[in-house]
C-alpha atoms as a PDB file:
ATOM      1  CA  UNK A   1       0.000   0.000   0.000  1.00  0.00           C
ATOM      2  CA  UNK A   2       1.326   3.739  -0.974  1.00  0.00           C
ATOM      3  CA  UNK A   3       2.527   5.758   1.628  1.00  0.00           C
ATOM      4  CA  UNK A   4      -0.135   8.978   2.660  1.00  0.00           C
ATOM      5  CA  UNK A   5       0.719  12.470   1.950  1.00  0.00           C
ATOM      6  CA  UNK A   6       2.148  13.860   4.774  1.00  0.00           C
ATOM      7  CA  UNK A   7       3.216  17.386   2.884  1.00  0.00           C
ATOM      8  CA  UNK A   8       2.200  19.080   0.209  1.00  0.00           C
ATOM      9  CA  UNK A   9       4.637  21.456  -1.603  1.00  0.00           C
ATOM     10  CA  UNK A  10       3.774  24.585  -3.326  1.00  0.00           C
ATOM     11  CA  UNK A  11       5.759  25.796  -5.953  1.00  0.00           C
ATOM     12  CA  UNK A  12       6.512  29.855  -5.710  1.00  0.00           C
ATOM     13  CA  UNK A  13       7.946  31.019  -8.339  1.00  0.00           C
ATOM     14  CA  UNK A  14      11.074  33.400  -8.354  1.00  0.00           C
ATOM     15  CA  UNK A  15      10.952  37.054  -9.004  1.00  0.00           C
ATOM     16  CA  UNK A  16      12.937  36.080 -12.178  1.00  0.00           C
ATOM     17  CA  UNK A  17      10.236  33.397 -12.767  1.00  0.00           C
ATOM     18  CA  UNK A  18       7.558  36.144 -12.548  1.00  0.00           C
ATOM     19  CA  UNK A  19       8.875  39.055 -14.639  1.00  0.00           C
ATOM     20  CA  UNK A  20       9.866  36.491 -17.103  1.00  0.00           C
ATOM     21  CA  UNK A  21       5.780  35.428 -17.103  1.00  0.00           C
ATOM     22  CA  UNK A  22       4.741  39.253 -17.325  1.00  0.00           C
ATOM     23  CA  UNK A  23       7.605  39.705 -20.464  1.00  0.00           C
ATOM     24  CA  UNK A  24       5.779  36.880 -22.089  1.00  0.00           C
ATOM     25  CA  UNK A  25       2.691  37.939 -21.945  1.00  0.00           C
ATOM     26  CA  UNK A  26       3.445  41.138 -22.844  1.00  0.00           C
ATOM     27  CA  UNK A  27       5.559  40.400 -25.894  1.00  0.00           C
ATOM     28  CA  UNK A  28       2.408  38.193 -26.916  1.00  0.00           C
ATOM     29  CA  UNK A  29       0.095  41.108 -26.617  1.00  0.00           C
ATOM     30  CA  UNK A  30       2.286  43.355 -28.367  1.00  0.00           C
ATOM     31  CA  UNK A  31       2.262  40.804 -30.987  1.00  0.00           C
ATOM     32  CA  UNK A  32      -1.246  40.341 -30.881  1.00  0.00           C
ATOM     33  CA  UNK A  33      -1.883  44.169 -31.275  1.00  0.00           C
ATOM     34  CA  UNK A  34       1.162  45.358 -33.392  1.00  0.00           C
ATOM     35  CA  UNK A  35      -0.941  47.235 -35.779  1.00  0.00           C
ATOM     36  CA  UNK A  36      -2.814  49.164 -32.818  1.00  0.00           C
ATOM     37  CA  UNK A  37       0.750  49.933 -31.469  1.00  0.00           C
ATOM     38  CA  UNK A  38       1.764  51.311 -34.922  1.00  0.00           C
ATOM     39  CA  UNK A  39      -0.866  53.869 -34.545  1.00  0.00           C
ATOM     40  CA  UNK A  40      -0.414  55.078 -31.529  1.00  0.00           C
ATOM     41  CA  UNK A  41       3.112  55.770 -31.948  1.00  0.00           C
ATOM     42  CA  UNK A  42       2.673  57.352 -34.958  1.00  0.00           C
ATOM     43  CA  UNK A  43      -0.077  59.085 -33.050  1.00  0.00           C
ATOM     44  CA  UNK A  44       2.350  60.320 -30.313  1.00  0.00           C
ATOM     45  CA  UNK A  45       4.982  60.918 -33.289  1.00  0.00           C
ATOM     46  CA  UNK A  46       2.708  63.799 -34.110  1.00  0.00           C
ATOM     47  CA  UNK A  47       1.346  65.097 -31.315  1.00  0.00           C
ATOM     48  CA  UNK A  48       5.376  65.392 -30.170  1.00  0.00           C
ATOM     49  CA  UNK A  49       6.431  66.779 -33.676  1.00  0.00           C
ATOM     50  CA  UNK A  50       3.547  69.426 -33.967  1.00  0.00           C
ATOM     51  CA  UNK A  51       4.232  70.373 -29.864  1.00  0.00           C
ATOM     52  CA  UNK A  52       1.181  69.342 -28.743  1.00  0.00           C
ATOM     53  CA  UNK A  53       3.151  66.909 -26.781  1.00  0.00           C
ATOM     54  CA  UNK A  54       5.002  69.401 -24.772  1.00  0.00           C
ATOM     55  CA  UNK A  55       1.640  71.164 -24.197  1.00  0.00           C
ATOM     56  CA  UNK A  56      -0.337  68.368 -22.981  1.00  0.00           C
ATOM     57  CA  UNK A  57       2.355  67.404 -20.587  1.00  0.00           C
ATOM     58  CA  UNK A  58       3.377  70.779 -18.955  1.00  0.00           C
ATOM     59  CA  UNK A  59      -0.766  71.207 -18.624  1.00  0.00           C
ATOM     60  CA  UNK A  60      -0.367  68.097 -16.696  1.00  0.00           C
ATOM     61  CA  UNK A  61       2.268  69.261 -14.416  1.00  0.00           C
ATOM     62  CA  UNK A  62      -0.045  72.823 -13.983  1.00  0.00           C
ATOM     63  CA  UNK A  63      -3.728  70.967 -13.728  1.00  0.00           C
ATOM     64  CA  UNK A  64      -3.880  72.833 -10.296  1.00  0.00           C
ATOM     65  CA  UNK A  65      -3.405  76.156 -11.356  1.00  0.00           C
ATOM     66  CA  UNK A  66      -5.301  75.595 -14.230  1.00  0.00           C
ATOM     67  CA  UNK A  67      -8.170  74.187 -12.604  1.00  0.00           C
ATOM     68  CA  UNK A  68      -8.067  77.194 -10.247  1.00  0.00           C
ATOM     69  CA  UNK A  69      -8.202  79.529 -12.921  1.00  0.00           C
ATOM     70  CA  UNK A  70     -11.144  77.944 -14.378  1.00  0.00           C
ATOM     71  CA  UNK A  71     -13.465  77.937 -11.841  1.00  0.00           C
ATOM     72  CA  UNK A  72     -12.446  81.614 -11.556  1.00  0.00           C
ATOM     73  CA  UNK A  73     -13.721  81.712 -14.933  1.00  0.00           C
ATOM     74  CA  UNK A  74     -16.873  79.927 -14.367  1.00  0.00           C
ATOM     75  CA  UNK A  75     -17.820  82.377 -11.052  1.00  0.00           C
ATOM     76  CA  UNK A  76     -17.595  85.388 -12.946  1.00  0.00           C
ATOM     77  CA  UNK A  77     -20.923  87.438 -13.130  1.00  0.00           C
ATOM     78  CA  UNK A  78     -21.507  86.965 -16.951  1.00  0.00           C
ATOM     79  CA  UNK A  79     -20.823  83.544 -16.901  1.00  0.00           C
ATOM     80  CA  UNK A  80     -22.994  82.916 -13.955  1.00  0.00           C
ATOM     81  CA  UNK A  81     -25.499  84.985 -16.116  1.00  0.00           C
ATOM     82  CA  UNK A  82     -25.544  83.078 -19.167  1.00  0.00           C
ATOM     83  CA  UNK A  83     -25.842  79.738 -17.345  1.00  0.00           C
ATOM     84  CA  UNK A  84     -28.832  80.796 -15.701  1.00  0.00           C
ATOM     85  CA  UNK A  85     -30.074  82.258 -18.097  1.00  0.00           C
ATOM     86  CA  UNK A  86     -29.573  79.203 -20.516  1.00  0.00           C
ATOM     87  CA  UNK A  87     -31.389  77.114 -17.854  1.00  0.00           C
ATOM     88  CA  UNK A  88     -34.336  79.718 -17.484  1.00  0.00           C
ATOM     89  CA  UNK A  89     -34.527  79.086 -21.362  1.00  0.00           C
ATOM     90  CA  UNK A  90     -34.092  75.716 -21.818  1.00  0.00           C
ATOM     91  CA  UNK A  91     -37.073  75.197 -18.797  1.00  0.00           C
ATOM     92  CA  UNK A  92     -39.251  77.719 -20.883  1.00  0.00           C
ATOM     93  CA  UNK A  93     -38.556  75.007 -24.195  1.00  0.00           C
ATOM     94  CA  UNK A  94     -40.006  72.449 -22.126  1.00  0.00           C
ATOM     95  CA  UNK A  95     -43.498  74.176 -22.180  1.00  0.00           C
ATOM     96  CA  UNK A  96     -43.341  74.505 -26.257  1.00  0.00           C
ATOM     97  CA  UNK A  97     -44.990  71.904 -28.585  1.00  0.00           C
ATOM     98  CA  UNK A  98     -42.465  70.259 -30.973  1.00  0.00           C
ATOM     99  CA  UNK A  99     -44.659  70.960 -33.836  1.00  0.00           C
ATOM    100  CA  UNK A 100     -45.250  74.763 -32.766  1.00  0.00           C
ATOM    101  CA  UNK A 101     -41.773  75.314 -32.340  1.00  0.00           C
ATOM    102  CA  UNK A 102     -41.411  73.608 -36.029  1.00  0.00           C
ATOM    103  CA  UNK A 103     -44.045  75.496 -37.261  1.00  0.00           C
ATOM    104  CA  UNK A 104     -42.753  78.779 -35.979  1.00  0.00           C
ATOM    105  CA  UNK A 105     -38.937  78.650 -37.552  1.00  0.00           C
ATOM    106  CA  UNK A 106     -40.156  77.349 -40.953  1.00  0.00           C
ATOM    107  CA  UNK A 107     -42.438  80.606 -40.898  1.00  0.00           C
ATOM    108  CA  UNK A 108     -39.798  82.356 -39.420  1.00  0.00           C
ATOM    109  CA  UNK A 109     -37.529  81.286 -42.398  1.00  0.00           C
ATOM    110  CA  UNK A 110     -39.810  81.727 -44.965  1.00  0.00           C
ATOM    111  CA  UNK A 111     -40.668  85.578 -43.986  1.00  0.00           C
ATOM    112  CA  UNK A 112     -36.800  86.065 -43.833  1.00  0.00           C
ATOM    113  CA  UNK A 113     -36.375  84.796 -47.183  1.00  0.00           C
ATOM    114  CA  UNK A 114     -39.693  86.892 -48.317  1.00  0.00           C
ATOM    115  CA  UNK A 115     -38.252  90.084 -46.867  1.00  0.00           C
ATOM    116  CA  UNK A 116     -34.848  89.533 -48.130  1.00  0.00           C
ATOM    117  CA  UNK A 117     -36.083  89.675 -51.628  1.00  0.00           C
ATOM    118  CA  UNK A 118     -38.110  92.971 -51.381  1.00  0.00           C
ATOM    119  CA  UNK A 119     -34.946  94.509 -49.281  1.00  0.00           C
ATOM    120  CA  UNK A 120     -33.591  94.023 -52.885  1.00  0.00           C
ATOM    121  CA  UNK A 121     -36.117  95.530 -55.163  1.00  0.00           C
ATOM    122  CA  UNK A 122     -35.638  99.249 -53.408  1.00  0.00           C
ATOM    123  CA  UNK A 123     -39.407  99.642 -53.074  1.00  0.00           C
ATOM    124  CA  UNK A 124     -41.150 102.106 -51.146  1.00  0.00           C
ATOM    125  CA  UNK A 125     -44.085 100.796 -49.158  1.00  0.00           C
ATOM    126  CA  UNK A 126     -46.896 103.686 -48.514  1.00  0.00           C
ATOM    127  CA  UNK A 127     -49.669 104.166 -45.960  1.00  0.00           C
ATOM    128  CA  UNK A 128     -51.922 102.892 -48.794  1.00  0.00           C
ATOM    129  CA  UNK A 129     -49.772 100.076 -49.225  1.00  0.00           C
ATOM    130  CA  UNK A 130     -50.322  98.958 -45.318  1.00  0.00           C
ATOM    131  CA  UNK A 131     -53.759  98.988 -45.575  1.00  0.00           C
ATOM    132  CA  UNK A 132     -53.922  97.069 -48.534  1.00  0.00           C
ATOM    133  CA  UNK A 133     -51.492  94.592 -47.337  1.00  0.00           C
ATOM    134  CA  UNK A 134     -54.003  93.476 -44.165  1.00  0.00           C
ATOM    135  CA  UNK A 135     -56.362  92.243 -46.530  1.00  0.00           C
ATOM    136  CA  UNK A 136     -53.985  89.700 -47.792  1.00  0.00           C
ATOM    137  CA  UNK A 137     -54.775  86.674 -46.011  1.00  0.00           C
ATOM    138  CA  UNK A 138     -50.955  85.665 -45.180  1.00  0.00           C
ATOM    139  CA  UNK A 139     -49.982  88.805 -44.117  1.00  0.00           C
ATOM    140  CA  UNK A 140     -53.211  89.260 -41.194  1.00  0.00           C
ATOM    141  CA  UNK A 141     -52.368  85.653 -40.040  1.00  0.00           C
ATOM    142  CA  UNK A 142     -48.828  87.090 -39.139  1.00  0.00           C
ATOM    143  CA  UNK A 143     -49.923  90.245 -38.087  1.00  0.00           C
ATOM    144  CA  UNK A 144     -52.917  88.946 -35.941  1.00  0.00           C
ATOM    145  CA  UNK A 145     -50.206  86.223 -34.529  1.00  0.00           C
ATOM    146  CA  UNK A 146     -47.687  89.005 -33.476  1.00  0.00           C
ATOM    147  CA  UNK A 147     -50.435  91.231 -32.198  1.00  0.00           C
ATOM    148  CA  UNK A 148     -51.877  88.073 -29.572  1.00  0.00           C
ATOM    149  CA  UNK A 149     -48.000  87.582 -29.023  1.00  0.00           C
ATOM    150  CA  UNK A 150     -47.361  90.883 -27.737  1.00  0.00           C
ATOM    151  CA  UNK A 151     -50.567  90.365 -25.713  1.00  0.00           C
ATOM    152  CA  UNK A 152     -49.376  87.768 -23.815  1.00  0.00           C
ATOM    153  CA  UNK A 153     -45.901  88.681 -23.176  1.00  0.00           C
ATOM    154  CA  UNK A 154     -47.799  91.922 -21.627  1.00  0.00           C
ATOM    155  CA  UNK A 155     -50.050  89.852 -19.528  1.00  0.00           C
ATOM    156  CA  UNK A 156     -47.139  87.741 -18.508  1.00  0.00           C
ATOM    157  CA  UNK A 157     -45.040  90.767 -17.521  1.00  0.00           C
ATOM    158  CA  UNK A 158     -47.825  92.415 -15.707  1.00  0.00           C
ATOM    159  CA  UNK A 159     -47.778  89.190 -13.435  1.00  0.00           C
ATOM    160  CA  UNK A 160     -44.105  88.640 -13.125  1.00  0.00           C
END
């Protein structure tokens, strides 16, 4: 009858043992990727010839000061400003229909291309030429739309 195991040895490998492992493995990754590798070192090649290099790296070494500068930036007045007022927008977009707002800059397009062309022709337009103009059904629509407009801006503005 065989003899029971009374020890049981575990192999630990050297540090030799072990960096020779990681070389390995590296070398067959480097293999595995060598046209990735190509890139990016012809990647770096130009970021280092054009400077960008040199840029990127002494950025690095300032990211404090530069972050500190930046929010600087940001807590100025008309920066402040604009972002709330961006947000105050964008929350006022919300309340819009999709198809209004559509509606609205194709209009908005086509009267700029209508008014574009009559810049162009030099015409005078007369008192007579006002009154005449109501009647056409395109132009009431838009005045009667900007009129109602102005309306309810005012009643807004009288509650604000």
């Amino acid at each position: 009858m065989a003899q029971p195991i009374t020890m049981i040895k575990k192999e630990i490998p050297t540090k030799e043992e072990l960096e020779s492992e990681k070389l390995a493995n590296l070398q067959a990754q480097l293999a595995e990727k060598d046209e990735a590798l190509k890139k990016l070192m012809d990647l770096v090649g130009e970021l280092n010839e054009s400077g960008m290099l040199d840029s990127a790296n002494a950025m690095l070494q300032a990211k404090e000061k530069i972050a500190e500068i930046a929010l600087h930036q940001v807590n100025r007045e008309p920066v402040t400003n604009f972002i709330n007022n961006f947000m105050s927008a964008s929350m006022a977009f919300t309340d819009f229909q999709p198809e209004q707002t559509k509606k609205l800059i194709s209009g908005l397009a086509a009267g700029i291309d209508e008014g574009t062309e009559f810049v162009q022709t030099n015409k005078k337009i007369g008192v007579f030429d006002l009154m005449k103009a109501l009647n056409d059904p395109d132009i009431n629509r838009a005045v009667g739309f900007g009129i109602h407009f102005l309306k309810g801006m005012g009643k807004s503005l009288k509650e604000s």
